[in-house]
C-alpha atoms as a PDB file:
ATOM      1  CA  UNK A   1      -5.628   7.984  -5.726  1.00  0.00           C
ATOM      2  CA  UNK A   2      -6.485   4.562  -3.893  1.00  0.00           C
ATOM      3  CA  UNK A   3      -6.503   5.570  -0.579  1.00  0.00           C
ATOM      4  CA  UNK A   4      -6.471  10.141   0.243  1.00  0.00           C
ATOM      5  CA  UNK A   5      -5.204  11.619   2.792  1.00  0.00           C
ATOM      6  CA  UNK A   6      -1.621  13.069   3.545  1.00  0.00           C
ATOM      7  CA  UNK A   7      -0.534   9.467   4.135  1.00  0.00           C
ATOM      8  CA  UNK A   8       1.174   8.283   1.089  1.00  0.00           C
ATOM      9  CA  UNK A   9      -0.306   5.771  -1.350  1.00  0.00           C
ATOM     10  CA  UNK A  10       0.233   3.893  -4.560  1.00  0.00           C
ATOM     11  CA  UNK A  11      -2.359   4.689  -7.500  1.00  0.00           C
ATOM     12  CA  UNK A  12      -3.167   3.343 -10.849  1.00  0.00           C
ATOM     13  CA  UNK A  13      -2.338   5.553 -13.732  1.00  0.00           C
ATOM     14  CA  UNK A  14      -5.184   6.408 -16.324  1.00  0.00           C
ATOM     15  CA  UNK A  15      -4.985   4.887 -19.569  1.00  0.00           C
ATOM     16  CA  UNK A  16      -3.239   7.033 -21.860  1.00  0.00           C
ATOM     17  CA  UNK A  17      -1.305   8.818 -19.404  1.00  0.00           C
ATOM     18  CA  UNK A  18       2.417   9.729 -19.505  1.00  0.00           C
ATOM     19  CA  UNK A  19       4.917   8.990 -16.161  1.00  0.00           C
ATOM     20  CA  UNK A  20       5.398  12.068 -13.921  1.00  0.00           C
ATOM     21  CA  UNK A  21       7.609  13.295 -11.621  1.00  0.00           C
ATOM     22  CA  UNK A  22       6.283  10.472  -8.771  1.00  0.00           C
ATOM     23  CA  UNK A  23       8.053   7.266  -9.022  1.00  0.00           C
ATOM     24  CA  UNK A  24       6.228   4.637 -10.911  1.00  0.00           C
ATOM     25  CA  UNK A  25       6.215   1.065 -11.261  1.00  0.00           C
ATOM     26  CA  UNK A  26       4.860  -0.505 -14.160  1.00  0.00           C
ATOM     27  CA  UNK A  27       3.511  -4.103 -14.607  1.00  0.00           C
ATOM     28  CA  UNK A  28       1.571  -5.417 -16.999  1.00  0.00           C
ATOM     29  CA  UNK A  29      -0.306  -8.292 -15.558  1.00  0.00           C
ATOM     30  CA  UNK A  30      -2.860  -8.911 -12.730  1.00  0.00           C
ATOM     31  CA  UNK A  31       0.627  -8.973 -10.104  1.00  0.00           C
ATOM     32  CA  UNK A  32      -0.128  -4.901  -9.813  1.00  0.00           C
ATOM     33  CA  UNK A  33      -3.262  -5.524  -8.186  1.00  0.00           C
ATOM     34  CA  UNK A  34      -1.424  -7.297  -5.551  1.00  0.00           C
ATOM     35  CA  UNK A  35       1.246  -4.927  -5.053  1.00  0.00           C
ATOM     36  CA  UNK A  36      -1.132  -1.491  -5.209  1.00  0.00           C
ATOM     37  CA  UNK A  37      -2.490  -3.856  -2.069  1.00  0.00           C
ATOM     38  CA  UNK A  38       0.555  -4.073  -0.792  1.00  0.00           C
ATOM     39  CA  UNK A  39       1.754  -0.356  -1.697  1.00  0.00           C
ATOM     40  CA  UNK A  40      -1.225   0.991   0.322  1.00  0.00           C
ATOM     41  CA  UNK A  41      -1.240  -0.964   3.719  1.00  0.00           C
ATOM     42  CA  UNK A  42       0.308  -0.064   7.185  1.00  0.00           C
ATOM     43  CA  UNK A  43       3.715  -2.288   6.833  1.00  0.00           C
ATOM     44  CA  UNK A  44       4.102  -0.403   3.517  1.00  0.00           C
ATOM     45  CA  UNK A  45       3.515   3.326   5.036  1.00  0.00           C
ATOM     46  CA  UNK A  46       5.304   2.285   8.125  1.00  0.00           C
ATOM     47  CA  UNK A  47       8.295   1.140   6.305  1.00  0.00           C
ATOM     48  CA  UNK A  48       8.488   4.141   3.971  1.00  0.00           C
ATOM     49  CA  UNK A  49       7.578   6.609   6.480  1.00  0.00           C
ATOM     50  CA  UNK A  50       8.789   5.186   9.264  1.00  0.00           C
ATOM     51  CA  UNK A  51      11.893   3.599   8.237  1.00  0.00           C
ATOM     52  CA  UNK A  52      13.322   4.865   5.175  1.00  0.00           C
ATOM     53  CA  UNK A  53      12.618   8.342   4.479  1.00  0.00           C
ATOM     54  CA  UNK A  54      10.348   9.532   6.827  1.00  0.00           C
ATOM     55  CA  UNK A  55       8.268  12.644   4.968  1.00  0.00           C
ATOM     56  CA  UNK A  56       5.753  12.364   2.224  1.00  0.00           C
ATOM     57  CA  UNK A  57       8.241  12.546  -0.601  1.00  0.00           C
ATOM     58  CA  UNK A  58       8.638   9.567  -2.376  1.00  0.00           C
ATOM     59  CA  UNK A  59      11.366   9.824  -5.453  1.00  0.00           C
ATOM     60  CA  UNK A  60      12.019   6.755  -7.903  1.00  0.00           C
ATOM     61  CA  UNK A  61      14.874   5.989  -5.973  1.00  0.00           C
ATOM     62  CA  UNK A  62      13.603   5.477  -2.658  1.00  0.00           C
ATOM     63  CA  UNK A  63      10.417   3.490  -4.120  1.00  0.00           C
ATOM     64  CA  UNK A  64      12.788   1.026  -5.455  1.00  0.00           C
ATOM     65  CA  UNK A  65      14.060   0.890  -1.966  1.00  0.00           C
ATOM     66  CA  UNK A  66      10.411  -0.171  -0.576  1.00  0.00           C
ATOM     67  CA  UNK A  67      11.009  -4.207   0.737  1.00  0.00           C
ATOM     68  CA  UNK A  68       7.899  -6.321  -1.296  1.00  0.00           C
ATOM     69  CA  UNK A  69       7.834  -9.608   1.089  1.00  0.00           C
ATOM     70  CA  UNK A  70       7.282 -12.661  -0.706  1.00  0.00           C
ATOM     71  CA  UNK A  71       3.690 -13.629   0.183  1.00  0.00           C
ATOM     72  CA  UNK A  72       2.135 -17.342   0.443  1.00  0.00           C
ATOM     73  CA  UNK A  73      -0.122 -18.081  -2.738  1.00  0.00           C
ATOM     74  CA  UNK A  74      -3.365 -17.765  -0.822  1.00  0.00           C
ATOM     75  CA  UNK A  75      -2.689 -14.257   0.058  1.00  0.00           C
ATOM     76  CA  UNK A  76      -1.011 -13.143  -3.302  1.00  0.00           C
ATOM     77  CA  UNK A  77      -4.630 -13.828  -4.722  1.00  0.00           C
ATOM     78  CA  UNK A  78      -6.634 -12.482  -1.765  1.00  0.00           C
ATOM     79  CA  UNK A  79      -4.515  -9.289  -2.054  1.00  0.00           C
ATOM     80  CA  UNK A  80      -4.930  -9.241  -6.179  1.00  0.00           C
ATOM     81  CA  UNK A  81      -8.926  -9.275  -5.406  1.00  0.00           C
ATOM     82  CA  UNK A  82      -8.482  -6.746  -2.594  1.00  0.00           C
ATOM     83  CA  UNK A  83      -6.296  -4.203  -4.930  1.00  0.00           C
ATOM     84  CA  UNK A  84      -8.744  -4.463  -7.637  1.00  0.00           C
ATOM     85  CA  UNK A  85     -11.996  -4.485  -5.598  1.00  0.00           C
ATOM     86  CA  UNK A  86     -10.616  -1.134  -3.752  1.00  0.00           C
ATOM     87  CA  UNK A  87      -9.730   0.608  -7.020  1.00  0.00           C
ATOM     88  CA  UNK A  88     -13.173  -0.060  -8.240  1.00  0.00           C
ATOM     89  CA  UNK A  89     -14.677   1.413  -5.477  1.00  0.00           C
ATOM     90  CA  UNK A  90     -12.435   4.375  -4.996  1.00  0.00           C
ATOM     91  CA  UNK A  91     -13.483   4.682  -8.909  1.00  0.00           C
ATOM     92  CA  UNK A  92     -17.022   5.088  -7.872  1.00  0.00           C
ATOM     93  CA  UNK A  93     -16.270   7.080  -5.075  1.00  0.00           C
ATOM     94  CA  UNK A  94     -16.998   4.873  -2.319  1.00  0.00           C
ATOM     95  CA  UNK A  95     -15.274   4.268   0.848  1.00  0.00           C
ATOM     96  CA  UNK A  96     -12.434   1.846   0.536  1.00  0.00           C
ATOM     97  CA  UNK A  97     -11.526   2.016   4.527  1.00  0.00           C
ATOM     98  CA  UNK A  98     -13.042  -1.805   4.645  1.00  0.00           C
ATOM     99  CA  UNK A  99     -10.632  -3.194   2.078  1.00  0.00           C
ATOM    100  CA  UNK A 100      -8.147  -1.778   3.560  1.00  0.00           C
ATOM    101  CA  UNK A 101      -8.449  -3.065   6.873  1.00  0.00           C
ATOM    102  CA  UNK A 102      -8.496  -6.549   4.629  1.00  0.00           C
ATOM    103  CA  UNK A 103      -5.824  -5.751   3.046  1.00  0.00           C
ATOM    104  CA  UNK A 104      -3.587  -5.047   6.531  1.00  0.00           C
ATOM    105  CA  UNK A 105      -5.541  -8.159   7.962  1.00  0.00           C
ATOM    106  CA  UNK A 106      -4.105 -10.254   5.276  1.00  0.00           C
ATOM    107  CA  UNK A 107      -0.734  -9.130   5.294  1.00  0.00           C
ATOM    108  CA  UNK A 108      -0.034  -8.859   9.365  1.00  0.00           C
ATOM    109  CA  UNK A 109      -1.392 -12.660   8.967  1.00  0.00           C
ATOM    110  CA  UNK A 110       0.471 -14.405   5.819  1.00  0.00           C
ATOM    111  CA  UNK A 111       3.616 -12.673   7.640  1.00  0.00           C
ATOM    112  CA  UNK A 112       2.282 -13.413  11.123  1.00  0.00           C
ATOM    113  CA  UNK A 113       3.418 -10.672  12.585  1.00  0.00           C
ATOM    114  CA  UNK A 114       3.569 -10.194  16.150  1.00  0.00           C
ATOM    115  CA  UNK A 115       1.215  -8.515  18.651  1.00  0.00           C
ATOM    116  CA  UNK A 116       3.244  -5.900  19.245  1.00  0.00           C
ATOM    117  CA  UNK A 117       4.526  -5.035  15.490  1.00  0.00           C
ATOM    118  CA  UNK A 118       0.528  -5.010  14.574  1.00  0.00           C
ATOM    119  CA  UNK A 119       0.182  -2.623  17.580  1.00  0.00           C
ATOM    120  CA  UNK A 120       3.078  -0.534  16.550  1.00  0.00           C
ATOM    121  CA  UNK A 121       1.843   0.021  12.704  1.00  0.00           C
ATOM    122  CA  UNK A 122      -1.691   1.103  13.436  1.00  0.00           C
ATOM    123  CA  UNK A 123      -0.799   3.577  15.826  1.00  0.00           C
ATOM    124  CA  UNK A 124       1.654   4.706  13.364  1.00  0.00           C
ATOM    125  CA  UNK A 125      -0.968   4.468  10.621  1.00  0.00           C
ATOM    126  CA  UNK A 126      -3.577   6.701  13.114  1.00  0.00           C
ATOM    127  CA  UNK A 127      -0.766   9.335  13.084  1.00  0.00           C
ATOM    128  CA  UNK A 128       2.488   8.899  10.533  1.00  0.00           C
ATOM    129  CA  UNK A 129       2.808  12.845  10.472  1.00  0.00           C
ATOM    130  CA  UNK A 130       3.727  13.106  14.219  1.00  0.00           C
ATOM    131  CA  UNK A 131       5.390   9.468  14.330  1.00  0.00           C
ATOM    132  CA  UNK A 132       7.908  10.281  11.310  1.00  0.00           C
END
């Protein structure tokens, strides 16, 4: 998994895998980079959790419910490197916590979203088990 904990997150299947009972979304160019970015930040747990169903079970159908914002070209491609520069180091076992916080960085920006919504997703990122 990209990012552990009992926070949800989005994951790359292994090669050779079948689907399983979690939802999955499959695309077959460099685009999934961008949205496992996406899938893992605080706008994305806050609007799962938060909004639509909040608990930690995420079926196909509410996963097709999850909002994707269009985002500006620059930060389509700085989230692509971020998704595939965290999955290589969660491959190697390394902390990904910095890419994250890039990856967060880059989407409150491109969206520019306020003050008080940035406030208002980390504290529900610190704690999205009491805040559901």
């Amino acid at each position: 998994m990209f990012f552990h904990g009992r926070k949800i997150g989005a994951a790359i299947r292994p090669p050779n895998t079948l689907c399983g009972v979690n939802p999955n979304v499959i695309i077959n160019d460099d685009r999934m980079w961008s949205l496992l970015s996406y899938l893992n930040s605080k706008l994305c747990l806050y609007l799962v959790r938060g909004v639509l169903i909040r608990s930690n079970m995420i079926t196909a159908g509410y996963a097709a419910r999850i909002p994707v914002p269009v985002f500006s070209n620059q930060a389509e491609n700085t989230l692509l490197c971020l998704g595939r520069r965290g999955f290589e180091l969660a491959q190697a076992g390394a902390d990904v916590s910095g890419i994250k916080a890039e990856i967060d960085q880059t989407i409150e920006h491109d969206l520019s979203l306020s003050y008080n919504v940035r406030e208002l997703l980390t504290a529900f990122d610190q704690d999205p088990t009491r805040l559901s």
